[in-house]
Protein backbone atom coordinates (compact mmCIF):
# COMPACT_ATOMS: atom_id res chain seq x y z
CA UNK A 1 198.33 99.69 174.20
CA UNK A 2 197.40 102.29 171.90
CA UNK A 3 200.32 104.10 170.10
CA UNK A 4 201.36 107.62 170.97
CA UNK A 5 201.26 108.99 167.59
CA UNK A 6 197.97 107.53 167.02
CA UNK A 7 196.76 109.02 170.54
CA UNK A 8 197.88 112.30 169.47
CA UNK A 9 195.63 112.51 166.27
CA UNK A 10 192.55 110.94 168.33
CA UNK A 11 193.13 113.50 170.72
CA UNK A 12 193.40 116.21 167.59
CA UNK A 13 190.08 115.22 166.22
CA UNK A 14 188.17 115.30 169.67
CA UNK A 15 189.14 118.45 170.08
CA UNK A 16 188.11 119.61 166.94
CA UNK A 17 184.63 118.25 167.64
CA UNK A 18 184.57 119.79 170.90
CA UNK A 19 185.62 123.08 169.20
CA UNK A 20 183.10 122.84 166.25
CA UNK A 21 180.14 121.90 167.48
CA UNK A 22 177.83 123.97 166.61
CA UNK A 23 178.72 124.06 163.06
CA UNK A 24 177.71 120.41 162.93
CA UNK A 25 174.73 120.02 164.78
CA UNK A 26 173.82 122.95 162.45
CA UNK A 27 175.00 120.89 159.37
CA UNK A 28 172.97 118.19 160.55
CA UNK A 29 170.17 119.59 161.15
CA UNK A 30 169.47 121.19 157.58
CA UNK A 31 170.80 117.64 156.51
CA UNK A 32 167.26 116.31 158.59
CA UNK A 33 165.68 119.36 157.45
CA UNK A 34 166.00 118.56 153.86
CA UNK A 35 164.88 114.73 154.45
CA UNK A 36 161.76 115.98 156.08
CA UNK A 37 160.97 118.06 153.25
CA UNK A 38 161.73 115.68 150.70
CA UNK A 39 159.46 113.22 152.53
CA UNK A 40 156.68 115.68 152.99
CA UNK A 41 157.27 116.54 148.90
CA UNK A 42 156.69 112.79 148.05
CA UNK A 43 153.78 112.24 150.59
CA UNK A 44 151.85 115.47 148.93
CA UNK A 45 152.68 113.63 145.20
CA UNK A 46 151.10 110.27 146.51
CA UNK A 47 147.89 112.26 147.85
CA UNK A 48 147.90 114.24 144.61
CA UNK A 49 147.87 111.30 142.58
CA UNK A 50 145.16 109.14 144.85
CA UNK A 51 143.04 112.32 144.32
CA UNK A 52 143.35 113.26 140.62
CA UNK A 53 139.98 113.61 138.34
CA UNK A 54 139.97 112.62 135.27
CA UNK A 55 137.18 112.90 132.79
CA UNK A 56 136.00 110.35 129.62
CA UNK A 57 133.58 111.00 127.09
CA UNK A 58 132.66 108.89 124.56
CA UNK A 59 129.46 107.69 122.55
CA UNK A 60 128.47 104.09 123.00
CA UNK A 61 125.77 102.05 121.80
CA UNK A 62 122.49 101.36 124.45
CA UNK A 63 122.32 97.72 125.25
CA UNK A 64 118.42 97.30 123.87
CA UNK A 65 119.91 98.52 120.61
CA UNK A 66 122.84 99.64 119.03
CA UNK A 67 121.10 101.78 117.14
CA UNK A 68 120.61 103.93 120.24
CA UNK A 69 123.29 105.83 120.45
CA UNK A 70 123.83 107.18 124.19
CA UNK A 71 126.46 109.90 125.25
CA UNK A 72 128.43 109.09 128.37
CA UNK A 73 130.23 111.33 130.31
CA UNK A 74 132.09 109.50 133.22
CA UNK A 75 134.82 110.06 136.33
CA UNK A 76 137.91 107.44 135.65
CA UNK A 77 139.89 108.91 138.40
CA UNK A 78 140.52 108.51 141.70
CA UNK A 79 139.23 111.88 142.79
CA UNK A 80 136.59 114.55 142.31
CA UNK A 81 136.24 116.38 140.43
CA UNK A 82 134.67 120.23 140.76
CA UNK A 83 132.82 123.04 138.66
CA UNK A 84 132.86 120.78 134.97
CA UNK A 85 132.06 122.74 132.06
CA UNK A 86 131.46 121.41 128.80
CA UNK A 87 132.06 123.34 125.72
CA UNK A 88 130.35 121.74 122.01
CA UNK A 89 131.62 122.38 118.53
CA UNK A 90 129.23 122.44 116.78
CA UNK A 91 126.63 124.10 119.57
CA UNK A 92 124.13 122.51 118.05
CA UNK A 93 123.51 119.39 115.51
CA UNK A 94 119.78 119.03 113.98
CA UNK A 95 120.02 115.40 113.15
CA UNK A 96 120.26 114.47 116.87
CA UNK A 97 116.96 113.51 118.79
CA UNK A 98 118.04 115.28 121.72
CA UNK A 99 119.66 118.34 120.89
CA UNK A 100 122.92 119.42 122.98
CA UNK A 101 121.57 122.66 124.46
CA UNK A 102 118.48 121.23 126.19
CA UNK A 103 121.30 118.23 127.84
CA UNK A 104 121.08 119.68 131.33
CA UNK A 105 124.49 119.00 132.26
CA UNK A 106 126.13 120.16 128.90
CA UNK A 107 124.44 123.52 129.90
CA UNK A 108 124.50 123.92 133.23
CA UNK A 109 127.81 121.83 134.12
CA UNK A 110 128.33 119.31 136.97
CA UNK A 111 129.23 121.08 140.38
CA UNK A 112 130.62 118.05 141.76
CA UNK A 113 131.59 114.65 139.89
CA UNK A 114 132.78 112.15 142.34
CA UNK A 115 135.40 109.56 141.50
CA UNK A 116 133.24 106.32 139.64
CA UNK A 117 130.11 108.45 138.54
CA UNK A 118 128.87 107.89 135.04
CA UNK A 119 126.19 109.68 133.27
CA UNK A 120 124.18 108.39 130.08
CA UNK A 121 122.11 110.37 128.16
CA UNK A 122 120.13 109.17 124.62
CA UNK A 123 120.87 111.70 121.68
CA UNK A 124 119.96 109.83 118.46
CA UNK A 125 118.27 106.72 117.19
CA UNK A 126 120.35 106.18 113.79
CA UNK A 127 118.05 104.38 111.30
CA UNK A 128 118.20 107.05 108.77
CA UNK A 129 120.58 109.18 110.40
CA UNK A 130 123.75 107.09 110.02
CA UNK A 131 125.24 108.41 106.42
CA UNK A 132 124.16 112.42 107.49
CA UNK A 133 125.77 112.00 111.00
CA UNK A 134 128.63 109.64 109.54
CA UNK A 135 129.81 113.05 108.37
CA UNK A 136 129.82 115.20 111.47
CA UNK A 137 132.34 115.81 113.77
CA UNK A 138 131.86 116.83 117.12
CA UNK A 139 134.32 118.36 119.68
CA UNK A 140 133.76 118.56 123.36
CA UNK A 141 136.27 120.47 125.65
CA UNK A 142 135.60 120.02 129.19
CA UNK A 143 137.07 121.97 132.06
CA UNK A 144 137.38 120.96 135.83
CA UNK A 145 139.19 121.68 139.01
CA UNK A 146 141.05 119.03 141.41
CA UNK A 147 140.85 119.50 145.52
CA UNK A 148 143.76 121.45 144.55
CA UNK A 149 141.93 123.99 142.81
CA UNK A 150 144.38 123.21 139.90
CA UNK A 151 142.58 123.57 136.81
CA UNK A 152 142.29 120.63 134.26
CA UNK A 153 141.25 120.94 130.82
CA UNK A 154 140.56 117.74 128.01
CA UNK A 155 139.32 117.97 124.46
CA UNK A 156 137.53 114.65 123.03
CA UNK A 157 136.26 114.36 119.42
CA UNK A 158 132.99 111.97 119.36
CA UNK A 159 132.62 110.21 115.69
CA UNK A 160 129.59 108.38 114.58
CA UNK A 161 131.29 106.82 111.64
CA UNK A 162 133.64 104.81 114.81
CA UNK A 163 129.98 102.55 114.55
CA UNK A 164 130.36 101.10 111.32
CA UNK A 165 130.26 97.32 111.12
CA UNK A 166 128.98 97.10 114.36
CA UNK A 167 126.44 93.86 115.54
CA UNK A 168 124.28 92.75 118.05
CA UNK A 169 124.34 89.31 118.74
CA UNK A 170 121.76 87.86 120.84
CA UNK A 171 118.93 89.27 122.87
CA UNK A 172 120.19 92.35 125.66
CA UNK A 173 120.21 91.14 129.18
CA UNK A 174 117.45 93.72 130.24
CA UNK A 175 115.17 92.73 127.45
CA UNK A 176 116.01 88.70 128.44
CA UNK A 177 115.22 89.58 132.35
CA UNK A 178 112.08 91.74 131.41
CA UNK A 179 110.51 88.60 129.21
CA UNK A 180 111.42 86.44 131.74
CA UNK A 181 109.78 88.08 134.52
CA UNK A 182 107.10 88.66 132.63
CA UNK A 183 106.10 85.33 132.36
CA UNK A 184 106.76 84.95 136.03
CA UNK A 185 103.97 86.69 136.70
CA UNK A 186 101.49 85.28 134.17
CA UNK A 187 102.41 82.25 136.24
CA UNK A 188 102.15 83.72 139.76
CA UNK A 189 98.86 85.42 138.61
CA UNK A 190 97.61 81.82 137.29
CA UNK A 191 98.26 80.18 140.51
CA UNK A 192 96.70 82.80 142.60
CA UNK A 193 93.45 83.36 140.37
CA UNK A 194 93.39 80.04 139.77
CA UNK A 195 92.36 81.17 136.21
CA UNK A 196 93.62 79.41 132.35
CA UNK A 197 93.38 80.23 129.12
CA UNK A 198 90.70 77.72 127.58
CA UNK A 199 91.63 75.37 125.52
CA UNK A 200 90.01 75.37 121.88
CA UNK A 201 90.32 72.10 119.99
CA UNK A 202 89.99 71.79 116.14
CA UNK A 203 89.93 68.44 116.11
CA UNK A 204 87.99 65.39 118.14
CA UNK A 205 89.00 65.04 121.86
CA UNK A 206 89.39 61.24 121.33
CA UNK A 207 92.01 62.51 118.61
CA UNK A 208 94.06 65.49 120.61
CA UNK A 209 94.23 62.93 123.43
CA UNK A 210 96.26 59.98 121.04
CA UNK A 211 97.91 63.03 119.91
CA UNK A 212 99.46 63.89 122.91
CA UNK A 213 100.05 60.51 124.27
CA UNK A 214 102.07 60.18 120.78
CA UNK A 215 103.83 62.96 121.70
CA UNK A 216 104.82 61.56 125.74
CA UNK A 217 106.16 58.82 123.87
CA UNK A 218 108.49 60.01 122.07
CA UNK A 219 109.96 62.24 124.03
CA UNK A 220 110.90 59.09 126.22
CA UNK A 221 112.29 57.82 123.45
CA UNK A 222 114.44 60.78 122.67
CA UNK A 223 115.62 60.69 125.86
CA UNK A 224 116.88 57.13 125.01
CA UNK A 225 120.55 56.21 123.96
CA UNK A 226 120.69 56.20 120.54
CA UNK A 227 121.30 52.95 119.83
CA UNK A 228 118.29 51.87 122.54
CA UNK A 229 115.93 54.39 120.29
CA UNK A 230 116.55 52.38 117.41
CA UNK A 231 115.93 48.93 118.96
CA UNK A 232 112.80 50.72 120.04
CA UNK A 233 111.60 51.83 116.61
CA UNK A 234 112.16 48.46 115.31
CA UNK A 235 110.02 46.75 117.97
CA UNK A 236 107.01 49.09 117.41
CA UNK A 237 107.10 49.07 114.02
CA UNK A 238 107.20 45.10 114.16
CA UNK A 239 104.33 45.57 117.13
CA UNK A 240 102.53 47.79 114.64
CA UNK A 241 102.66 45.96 111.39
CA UNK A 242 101.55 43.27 113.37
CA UNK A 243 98.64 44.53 114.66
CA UNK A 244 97.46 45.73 111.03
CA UNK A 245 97.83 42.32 109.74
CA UNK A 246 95.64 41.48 112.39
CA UNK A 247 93.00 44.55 111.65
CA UNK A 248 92.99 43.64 108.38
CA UNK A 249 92.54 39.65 108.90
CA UNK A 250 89.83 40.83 110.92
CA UNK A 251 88.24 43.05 109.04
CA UNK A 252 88.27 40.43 105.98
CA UNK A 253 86.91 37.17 108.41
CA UNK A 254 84.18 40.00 109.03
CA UNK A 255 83.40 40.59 105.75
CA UNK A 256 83.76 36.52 104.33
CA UNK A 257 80.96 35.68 107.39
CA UNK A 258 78.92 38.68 106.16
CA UNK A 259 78.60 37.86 102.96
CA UNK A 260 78.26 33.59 103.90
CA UNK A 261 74.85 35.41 105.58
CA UNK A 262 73.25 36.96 102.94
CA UNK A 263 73.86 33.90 100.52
């Protein structure tokens, strides 16, 4: 059995609920209200931060040749971005090959630059441009909106001198795939015309034929262990020192019977 004292205050505080009511479903419900909010506060910050722009430019080197020097202008956030202005300081730069104010997009801006989108455009070929553009500085300020219509704004400062020491090692991939397709289709055009190159020899046939017989040979043997190629050598040059002996035995039996003639 419950106590009476204890019934007394259980009874004290249901009747202050009964009498109070309102007061805390009211209480409660700006408690909910302010969860909701909160929630609806942090679901707007992750959708503002999936969808944020963000604009790089930089100069890089073209992969035929790093002498090429490209500008690229490209979107490394997750969202669009709208109305991008570019602003140069200097306007204008004679050394380049491509001056800034005929760069469509420099003057006209980008009305929309989705998320991923990068733009390359050729300015200057360096050979004996490097030391004069070495000393010039450029600025770029660029100026876009978000879905948000909140405006962004970024300054970059491009610097030719950043290329110093820089190397190229190897062939470029596009120049590798071009020569190889290339001759891809001297082949395919040879099989289908049916049509070669002739030949011109500078020496006898009997000759270019030995010639590349010698030549069969010893690629087999290179393909040989080494140990096997040298066995090899040693047994044809025994098979060939042998067969000189005999040339020359010959040649002198031929010449003793030749001479037993005339006597």
């Amino acid at each position: 059995m419950v106590p009476a004292g204890q019934k007394g205050q259980f009874m004290e505080v249901i009747n202050w609920l009964n009498t109070n009511d309102g007061a805390i479903i009211g209480v409660a419900t700006l408690f909910l209200m302010g969860i909701t909010a909160y929630y609806a506060y942090l679901t707007r910050q992750l959708l503002k931060a999936n969808d944020t722009p963000e604009i790089a430019i930089s100069l890089r080197p073209h992969e035929i040749s790093i002498n090429l020097v490209m500008l690229c202008i490209e979107n490394v956030g997750t969202g669009a971005a709208h109305n991008v202005k570019f602003t140069t300081d200097p306007a204008s730069v004679p050394s380049l090959d491509i001056p800034f104010e005929k760069i469509g997009f420099l003057k006209s801006g980008i009305r929309y630059f989705e998320s991923g989108r990068k733009i390359e455009q050729f300015l200057v070929n360096v050979i004996g441009k490097f030391d004069e553009l070495k000393q010039t500085q450029i600025k770029i300020t660029v100026t876009y909106k978000d879905s948000t219509e909140h405006k962004r704004e970024q300054i970059f400062h491009l610097d030719f001198s950043e290329g110093v020491g820089f190397s190229q090692i190897g062939s470029p991939p596009l120049y590798e795939i071009a020569k190889a397709t290339k001759e891809i289709q001297k082949d395919l055009n040879r099989i289908i015309t049916g049509v070669h190159k002739p030949i011109i020899l500078t020496e006898p046939l009997s000759k270019h034929h030995l010639g590349q017989r010698a030549d069969f040979l010893e690629r087999r043997i290179e393909q040989l262990p080494k140990e096997v190629q040298q066995e090899v050598l040693q047994e044809v040059n025994v098979f060939i020192s042998k067969r000189e002996q005999e040339v020359v035995k010959k040649e002198q039996d031929e010449k003793t019977d030749l001479d037993a003639d005339l006597s």
